[in-house]
Structures are given as C-alpha cells and as structure tokens.
C-alpha atoms as a PDB file:
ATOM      1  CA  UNK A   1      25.542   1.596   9.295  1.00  0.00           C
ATOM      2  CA  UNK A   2      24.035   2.219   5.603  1.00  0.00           C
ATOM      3  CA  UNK A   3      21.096   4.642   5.839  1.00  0.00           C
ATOM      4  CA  UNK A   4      18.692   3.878   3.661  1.00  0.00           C
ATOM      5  CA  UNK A   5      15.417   5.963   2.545  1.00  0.00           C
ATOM      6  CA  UNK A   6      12.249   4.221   4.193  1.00  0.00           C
ATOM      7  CA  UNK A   7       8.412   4.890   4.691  1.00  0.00           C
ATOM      8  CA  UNK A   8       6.451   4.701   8.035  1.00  0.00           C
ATOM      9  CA  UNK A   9       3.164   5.163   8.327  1.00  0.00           C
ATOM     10  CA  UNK A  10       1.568   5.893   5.304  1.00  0.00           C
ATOM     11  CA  UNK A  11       3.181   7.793   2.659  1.00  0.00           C
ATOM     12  CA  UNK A  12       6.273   9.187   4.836  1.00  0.00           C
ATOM     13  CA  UNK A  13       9.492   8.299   4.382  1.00  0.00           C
ATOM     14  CA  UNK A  14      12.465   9.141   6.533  1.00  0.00           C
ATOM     15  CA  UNK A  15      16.740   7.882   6.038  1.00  0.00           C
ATOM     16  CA  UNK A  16      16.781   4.570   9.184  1.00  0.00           C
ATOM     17  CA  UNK A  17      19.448   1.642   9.019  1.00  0.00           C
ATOM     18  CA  UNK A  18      19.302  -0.374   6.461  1.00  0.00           C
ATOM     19  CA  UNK A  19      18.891  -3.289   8.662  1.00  0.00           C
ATOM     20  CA  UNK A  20      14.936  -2.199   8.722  1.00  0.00           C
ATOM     21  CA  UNK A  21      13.706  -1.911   5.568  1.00  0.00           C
ATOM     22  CA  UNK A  22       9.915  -1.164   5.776  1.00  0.00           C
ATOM     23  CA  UNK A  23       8.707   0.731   3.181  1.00  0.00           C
ATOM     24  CA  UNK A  24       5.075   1.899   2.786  1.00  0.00           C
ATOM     25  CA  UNK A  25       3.504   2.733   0.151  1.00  0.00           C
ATOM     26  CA  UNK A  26       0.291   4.756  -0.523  1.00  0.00           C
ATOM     27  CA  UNK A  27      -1.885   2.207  -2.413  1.00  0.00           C
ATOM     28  CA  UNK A  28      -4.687   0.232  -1.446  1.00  0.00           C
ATOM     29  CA  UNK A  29      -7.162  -0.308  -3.853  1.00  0.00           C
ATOM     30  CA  UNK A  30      -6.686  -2.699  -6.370  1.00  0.00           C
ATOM     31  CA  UNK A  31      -2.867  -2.963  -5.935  1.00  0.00           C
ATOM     32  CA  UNK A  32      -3.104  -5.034  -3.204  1.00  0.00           C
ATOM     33  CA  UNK A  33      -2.672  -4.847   0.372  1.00  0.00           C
ATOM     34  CA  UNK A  34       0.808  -5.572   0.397  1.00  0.00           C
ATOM     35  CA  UNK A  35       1.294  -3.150  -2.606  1.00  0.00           C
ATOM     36  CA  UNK A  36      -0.214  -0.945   0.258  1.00  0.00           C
ATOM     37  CA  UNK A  37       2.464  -1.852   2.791  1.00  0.00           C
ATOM     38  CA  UNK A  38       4.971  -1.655   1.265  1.00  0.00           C
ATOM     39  CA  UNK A  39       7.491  -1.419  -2.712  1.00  0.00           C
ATOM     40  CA  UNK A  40       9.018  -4.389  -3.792  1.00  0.00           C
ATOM     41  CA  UNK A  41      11.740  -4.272  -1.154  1.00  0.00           C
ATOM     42  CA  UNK A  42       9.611  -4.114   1.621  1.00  0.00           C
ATOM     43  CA  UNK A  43       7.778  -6.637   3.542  1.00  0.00           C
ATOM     44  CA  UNK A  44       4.457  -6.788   5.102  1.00  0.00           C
ATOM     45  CA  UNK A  45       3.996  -3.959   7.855  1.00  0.00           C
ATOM     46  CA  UNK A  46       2.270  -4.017  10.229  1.00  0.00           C
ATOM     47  CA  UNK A  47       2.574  -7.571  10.082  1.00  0.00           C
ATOM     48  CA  UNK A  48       5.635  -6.417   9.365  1.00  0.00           C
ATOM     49  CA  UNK A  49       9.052  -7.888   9.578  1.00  0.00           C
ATOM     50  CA  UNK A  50      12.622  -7.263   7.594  1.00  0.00           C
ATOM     51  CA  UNK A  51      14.333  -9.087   5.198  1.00  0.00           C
ATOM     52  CA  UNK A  52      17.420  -9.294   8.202  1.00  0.00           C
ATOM     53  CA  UNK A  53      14.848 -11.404  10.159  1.00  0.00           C
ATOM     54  CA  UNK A  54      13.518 -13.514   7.837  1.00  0.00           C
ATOM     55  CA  UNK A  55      16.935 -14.406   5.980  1.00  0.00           C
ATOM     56  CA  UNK A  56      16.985 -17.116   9.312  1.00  0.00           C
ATOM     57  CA  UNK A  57      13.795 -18.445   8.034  1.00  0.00           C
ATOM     58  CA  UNK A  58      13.322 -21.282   5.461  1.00  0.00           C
ATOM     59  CA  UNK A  59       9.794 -19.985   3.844  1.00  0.00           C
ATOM     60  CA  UNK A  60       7.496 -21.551   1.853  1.00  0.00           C
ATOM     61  CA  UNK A  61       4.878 -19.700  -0.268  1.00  0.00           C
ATOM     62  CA  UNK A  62       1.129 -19.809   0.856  1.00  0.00           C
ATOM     63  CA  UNK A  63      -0.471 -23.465  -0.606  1.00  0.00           C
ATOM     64  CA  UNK A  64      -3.891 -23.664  -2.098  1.00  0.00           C
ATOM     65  CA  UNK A  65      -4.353 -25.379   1.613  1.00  0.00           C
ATOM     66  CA  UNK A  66      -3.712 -21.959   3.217  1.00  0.00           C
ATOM     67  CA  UNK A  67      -5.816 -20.033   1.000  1.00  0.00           C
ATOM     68  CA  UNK A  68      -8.639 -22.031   1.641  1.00  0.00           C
ATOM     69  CA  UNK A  69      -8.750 -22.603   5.376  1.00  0.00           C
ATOM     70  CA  UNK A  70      -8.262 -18.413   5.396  1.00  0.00           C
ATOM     71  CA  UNK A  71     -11.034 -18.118   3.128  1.00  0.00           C
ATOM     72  CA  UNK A  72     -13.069 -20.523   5.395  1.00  0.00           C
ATOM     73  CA  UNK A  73     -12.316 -19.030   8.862  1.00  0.00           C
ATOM     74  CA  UNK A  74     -12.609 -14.887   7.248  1.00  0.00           C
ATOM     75  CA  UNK A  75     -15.976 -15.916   6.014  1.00  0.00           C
ATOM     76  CA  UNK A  76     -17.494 -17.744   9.066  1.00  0.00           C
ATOM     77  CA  UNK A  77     -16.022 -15.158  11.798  1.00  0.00           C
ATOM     78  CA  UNK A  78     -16.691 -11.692   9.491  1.00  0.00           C
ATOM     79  CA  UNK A  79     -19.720 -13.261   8.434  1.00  0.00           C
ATOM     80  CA  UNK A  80     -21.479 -10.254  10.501  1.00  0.00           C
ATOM     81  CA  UNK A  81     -20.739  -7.526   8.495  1.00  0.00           C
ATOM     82  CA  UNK A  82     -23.121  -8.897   5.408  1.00  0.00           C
ATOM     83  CA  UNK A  83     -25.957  -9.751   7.638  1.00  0.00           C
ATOM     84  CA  UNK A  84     -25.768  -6.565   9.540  1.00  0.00           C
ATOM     85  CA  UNK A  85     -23.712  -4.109   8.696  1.00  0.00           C
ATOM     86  CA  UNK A  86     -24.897  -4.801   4.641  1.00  0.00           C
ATOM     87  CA  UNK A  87     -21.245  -5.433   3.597  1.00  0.00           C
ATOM     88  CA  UNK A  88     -20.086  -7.352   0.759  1.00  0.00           C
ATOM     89  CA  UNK A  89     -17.369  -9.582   0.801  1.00  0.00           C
ATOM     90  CA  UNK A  90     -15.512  -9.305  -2.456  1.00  0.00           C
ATOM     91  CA  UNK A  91     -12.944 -12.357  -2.320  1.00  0.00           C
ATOM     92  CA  UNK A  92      -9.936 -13.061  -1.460  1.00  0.00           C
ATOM     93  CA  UNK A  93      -6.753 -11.394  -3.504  1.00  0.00           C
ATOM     94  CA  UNK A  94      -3.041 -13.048  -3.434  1.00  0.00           C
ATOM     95  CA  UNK A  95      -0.227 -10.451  -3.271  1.00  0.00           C
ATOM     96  CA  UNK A  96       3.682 -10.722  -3.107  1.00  0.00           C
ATOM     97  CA  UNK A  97       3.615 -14.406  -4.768  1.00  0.00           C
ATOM     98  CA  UNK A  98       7.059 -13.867  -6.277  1.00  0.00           C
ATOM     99  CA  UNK A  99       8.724 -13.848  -3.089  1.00  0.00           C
ATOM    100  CA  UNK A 100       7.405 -16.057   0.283  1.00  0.00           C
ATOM    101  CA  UNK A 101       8.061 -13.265   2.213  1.00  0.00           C
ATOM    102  CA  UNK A 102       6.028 -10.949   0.793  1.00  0.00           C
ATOM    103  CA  UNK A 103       3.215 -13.738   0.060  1.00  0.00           C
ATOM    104  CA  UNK A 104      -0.017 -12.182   1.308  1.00  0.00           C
ATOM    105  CA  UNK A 105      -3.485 -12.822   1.332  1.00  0.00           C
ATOM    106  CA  UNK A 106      -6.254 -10.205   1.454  1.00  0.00           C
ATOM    107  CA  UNK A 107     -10.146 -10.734   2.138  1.00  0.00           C
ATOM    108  CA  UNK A 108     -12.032  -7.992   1.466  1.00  0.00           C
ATOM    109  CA  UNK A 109     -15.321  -6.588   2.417  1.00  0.00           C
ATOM    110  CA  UNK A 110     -16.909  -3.120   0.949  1.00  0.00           C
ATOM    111  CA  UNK A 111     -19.679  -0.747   1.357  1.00  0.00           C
ATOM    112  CA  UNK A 112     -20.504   2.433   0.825  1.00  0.00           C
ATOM    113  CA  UNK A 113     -18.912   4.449   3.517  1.00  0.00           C
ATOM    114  CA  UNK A 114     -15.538   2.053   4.268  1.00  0.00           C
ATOM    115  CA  UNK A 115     -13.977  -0.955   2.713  1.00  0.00           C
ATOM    116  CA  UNK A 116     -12.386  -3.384   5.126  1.00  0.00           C
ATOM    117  CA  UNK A 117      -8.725  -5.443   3.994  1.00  0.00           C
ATOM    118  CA  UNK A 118      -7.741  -8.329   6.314  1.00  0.00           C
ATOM    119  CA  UNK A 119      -3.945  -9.206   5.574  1.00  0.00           C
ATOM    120  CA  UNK A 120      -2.684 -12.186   6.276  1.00  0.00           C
ATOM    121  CA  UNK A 121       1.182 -13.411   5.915  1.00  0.00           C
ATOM    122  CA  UNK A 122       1.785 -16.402   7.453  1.00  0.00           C
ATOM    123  CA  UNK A 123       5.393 -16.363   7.643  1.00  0.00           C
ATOM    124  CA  UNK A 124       5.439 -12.803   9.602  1.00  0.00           C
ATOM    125  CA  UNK A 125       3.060 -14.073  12.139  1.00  0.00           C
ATOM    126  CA  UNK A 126       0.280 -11.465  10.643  1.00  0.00           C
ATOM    127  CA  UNK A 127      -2.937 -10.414  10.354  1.00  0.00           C
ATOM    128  CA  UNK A 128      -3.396  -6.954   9.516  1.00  0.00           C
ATOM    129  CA  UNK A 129      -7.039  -4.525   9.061  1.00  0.00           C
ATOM    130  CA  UNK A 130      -6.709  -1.627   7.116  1.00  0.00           C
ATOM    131  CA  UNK A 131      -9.885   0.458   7.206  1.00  0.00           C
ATOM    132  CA  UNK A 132     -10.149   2.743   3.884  1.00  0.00           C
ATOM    133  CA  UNK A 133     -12.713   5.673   4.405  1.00  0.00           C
ATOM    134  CA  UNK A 134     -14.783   6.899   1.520  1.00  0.00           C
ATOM    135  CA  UNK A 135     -14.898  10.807   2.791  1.00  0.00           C
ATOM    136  CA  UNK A 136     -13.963  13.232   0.273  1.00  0.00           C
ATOM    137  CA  UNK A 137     -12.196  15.684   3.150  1.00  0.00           C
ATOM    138  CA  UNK A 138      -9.456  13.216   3.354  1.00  0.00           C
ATOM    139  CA  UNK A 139      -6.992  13.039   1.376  1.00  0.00           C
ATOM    140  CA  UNK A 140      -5.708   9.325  -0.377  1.00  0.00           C
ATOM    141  CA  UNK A 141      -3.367   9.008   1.989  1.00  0.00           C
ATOM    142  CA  UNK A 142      -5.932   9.952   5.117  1.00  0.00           C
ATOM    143  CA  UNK A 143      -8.071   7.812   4.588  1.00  0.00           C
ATOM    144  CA  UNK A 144      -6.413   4.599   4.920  1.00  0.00           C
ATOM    145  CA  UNK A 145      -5.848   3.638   9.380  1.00  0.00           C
ATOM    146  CA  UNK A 146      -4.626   0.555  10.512  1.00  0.00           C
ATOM    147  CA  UNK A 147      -7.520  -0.700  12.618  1.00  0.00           C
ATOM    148  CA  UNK A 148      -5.648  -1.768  15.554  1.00  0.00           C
ATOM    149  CA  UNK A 149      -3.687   1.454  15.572  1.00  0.00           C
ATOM    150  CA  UNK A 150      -6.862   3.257  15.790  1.00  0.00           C
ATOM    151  CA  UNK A 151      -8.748   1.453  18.076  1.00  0.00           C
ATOM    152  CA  UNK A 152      -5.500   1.816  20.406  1.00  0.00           C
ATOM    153  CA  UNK A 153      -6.037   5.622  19.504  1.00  0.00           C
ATOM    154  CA  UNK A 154      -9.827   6.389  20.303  1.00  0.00           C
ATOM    155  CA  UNK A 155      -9.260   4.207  23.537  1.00  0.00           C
ATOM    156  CA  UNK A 156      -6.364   6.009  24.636  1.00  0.00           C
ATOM    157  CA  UNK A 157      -4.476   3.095  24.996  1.00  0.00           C
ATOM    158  CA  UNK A 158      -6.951   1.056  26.962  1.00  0.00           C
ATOM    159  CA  UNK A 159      -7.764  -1.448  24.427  1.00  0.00           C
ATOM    160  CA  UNK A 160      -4.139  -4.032  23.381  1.00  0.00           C
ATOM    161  CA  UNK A 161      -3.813  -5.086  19.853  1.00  0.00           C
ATOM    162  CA  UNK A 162      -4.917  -8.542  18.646  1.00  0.00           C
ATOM    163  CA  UNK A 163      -1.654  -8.331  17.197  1.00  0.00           C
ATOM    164  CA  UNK A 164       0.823  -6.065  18.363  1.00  0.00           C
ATOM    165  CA  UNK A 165       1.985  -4.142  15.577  1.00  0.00           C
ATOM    166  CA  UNK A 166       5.461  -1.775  15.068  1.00  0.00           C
ATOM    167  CA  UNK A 167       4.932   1.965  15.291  1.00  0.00           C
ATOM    168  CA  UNK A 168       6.472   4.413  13.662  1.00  0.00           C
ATOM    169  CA  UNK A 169       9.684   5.632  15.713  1.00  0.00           C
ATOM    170  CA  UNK A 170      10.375   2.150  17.586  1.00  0.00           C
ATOM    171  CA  UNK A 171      13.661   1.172  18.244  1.00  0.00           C
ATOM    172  CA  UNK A 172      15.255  -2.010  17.000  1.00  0.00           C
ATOM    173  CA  UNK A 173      14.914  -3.459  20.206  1.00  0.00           C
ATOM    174  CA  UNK A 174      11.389  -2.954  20.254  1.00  0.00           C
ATOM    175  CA  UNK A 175      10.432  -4.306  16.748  1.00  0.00           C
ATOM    176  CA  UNK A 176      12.330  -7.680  17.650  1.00  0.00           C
ATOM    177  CA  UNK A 177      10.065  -7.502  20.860  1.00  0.00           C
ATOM    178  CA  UNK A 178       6.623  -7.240  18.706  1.00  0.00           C
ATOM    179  CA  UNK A 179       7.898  -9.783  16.081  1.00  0.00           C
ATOM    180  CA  UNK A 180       8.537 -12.184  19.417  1.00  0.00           C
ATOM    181  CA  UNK A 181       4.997 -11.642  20.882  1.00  0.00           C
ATOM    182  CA  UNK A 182       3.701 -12.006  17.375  1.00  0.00           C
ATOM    183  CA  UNK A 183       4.949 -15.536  17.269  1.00  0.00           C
ATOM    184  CA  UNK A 184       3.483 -16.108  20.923  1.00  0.00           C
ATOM    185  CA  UNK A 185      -0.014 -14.860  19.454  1.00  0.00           C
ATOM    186  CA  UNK A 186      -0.233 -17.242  16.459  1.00  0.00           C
ATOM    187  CA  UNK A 187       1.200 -20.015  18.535  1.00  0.00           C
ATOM    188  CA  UNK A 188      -2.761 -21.249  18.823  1.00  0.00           C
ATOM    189  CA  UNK A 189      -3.297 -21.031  15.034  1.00  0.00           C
ATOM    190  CA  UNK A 190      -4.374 -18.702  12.748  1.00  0.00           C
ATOM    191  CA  UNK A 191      -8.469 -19.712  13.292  1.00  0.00           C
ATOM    192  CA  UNK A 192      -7.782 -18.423  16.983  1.00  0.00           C
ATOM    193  CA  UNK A 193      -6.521 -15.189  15.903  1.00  0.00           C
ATOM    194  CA  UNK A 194      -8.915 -14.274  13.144  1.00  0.00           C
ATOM    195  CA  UNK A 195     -11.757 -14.910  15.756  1.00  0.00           C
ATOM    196  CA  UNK A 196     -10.322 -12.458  17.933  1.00  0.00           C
ATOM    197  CA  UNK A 197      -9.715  -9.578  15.800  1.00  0.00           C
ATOM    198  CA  UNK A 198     -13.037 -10.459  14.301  1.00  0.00           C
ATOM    199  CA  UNK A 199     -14.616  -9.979  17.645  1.00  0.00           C
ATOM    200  CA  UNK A 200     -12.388  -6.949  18.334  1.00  0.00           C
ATOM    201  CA  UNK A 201     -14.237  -5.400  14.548  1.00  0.00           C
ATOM    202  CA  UNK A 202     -17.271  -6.208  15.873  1.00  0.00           C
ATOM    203  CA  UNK A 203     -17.090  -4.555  19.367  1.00  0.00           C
ATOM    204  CA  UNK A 204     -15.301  -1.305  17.575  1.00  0.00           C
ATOM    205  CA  UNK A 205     -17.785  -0.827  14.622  1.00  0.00           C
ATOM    206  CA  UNK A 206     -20.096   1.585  15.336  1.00  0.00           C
ATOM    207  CA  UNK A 207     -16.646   3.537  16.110  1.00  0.00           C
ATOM    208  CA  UNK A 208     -15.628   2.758  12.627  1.00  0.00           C
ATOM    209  CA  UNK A 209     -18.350   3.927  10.883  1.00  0.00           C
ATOM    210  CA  UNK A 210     -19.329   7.269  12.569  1.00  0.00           C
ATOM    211  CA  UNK A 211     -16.223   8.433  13.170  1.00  0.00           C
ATOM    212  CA  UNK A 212     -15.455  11.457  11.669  1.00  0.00           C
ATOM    213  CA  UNK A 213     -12.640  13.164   9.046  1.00  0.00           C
ATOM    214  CA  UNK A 214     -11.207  15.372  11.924  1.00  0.00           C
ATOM    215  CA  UNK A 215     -10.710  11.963  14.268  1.00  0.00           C
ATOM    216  CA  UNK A 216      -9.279  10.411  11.499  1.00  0.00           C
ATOM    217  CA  UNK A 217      -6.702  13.329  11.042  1.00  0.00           C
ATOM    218  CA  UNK A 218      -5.684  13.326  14.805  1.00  0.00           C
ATOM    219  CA  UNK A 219      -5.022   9.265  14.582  1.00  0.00           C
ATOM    220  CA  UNK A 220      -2.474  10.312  11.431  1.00  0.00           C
ATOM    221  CA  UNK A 221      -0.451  13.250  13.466  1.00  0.00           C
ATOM    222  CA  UNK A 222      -0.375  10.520  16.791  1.00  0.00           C
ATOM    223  CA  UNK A 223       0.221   7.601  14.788  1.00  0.00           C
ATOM    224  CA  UNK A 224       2.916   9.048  12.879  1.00  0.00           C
ATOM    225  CA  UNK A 225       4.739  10.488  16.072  1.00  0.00           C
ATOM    226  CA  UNK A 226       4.190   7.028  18.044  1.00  0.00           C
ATOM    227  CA  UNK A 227       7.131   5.324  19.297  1.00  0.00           C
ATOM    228  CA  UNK A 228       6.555   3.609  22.923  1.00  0.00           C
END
C-alpha cells in the first residue's frame, strides 16, 4: 500500500498507509483548532477520522442550528470557569467550512496561565479539549496536550476518556474500534456529552493549572510512544 508522510501527535510526522491520513499540524492560536489538527488533507484528530471512512458518509456542513445549540450547551455547562476560575469565554470560531468533513466548531475560553479549545465535529462523532499552556520553558509545540490524553496520563490510566480518542501508534484495527465507540458515545446527543467532559474539566482543574513544564514534557515522550 501507498505510504504516505503523516503527523501524530503534535508536530511529528512519520511515512503510514495512505488509507490513514491524519495529519497534525502545530497551530493553535488563531488558525483554528482544526488548523491545529490537522493541513488541508487531514481531518479532525482526535476526533479524528479518515477520508476512507467518511467517503461512506453523506455529510452535511454544520447549520446555523448546530452552531447555536453548541454555543448554548458550551456556555451553560463551562459556565464555571468565568465565575471561578476568572476565565473568559471568547466565542465560538468555525473552521474547515469548505469541506463537511473538516467542518469544526471551536469555543474558546482564556486566561492568563492556559487557554482552553473545545472542538466539536459533528460528523466524526467529536468533541475534542486542547489545553494550550502559557509557560515560556515549553516550547510551541509543548505546550499544546489533548486534555483527555493527559488526564489519562497523570491518572495512570485510571480515569477513561469522555471520548475515546486514537493514539499515536494504533493499529487500523484499533482506530475503527474508537471511531465505533465514538458513535456509541454521541448516540445520547451532543448536550450529554459536553456535560460530561465539562464535568470531567471541572474535576481535573486544579491538575490543569498547577501542573508543571516538566509534567507536561513527560505527557509528550508517553503520548507520542502510546499505542494500546
């Protein structure tokens, strides 16, 4: 099969079939989320799913609709990190619009230490964190973590992702198990699932904010090796 050259994690790239295309990128910031996740080829990771997958799928973009009850449900369940974590939520941000697949909407909430990015792409079954830490012994690309990722890190495994997400060095057998149990997750609706993960932010952020630059360079060198 075609090798093709491909990023996992953030920032590495490695030759894998082309049948998985998921390309990250090293941008956050104002690019985007999914800018973030991945070039124009790629598709959303770590809500992430391939362009083989979703060629059985008749998409749609994201309606005003969609936008709005995401808007509504962000805001009422991450409503606790304004009034007490002194947040600010900054809006939401459409990426991907050219293509449904790579359609993705992005709330946003900021502070002075970390700024938090909820993904959302409805037709990969996904609702991704990424945690951005302002800490100037990190490099650009350390200081971005996928929040479930980490969480699964600090709590050696103890704690299962909202949404199970694809790491690293998974096998094609694996990543068609994830994007199954992804389906099973959002099979309650999206309110249901941004609840959760909201709840999961809330139990986990005291271990957001004072962790420290060396934790944060352990998650990279595990995350990067992960594959089970």
């Amino acid at each position: 099969m075609k090798q093709i050259e491909a990023g996992f994690g953030i920032g590495q790239k490695k030759k894998v079939p082309q049948l998985f295309i998921l390309v990250v990128s090293q941008r956050l910031g104002e690019m985007g989320l999914a800018h973030f996740m991945g070039l124009k080829t790629a598709h959303y990771i770590n809500g992430t799913y391939t362009r083989h997958f979703d060629a059985r799928r008749n998409m749609e973009k994201l309606s005003e609709n969609d936008l709005l009850f995401f808007k509504k449900n962000v805001v009422k369940h991450f409503s606790f990190l304004e009034e007490n974590h002194n947040m600010n939520f900054i809006g939401i941000r459409e990426s991907g619009c050219n293509d449904p697949r790579d359609h993705v909407l992005i709330a946003s909430y900021i502070s002075d230490e970390i700024k938090i990015s909820i993904g959302w792409n409805k037709g990969a079954n996904s609702l991704t964190i990424i945690i951005k830490f302002k800490m100037d012994s990190l490099s650009h690309r350390q200081s971005f973590v996928y929040f479930e990722a980490f969480i699964d890190f600090i709590t050696h495994g103890k704690t299962s992702p909202v949404v199970p997400y694809i790491k690293p060095r998974m096998s094609a057998r694996k990543i068609n198990l994830v994007l199954r149990n992804r389906k099973k997750v959002f099979s309650d609706g999206l309110e249901i699932v941004i609840k959760e993960i909201s709840s999961r932010v809330r139990e986990h952020f005291d271990d957001i904010k004072y962790t420290t630059s060396d934790i944060i360079k352990e998650y990279h060198e595990w995350y990067e090796n992960e594959s089970a």
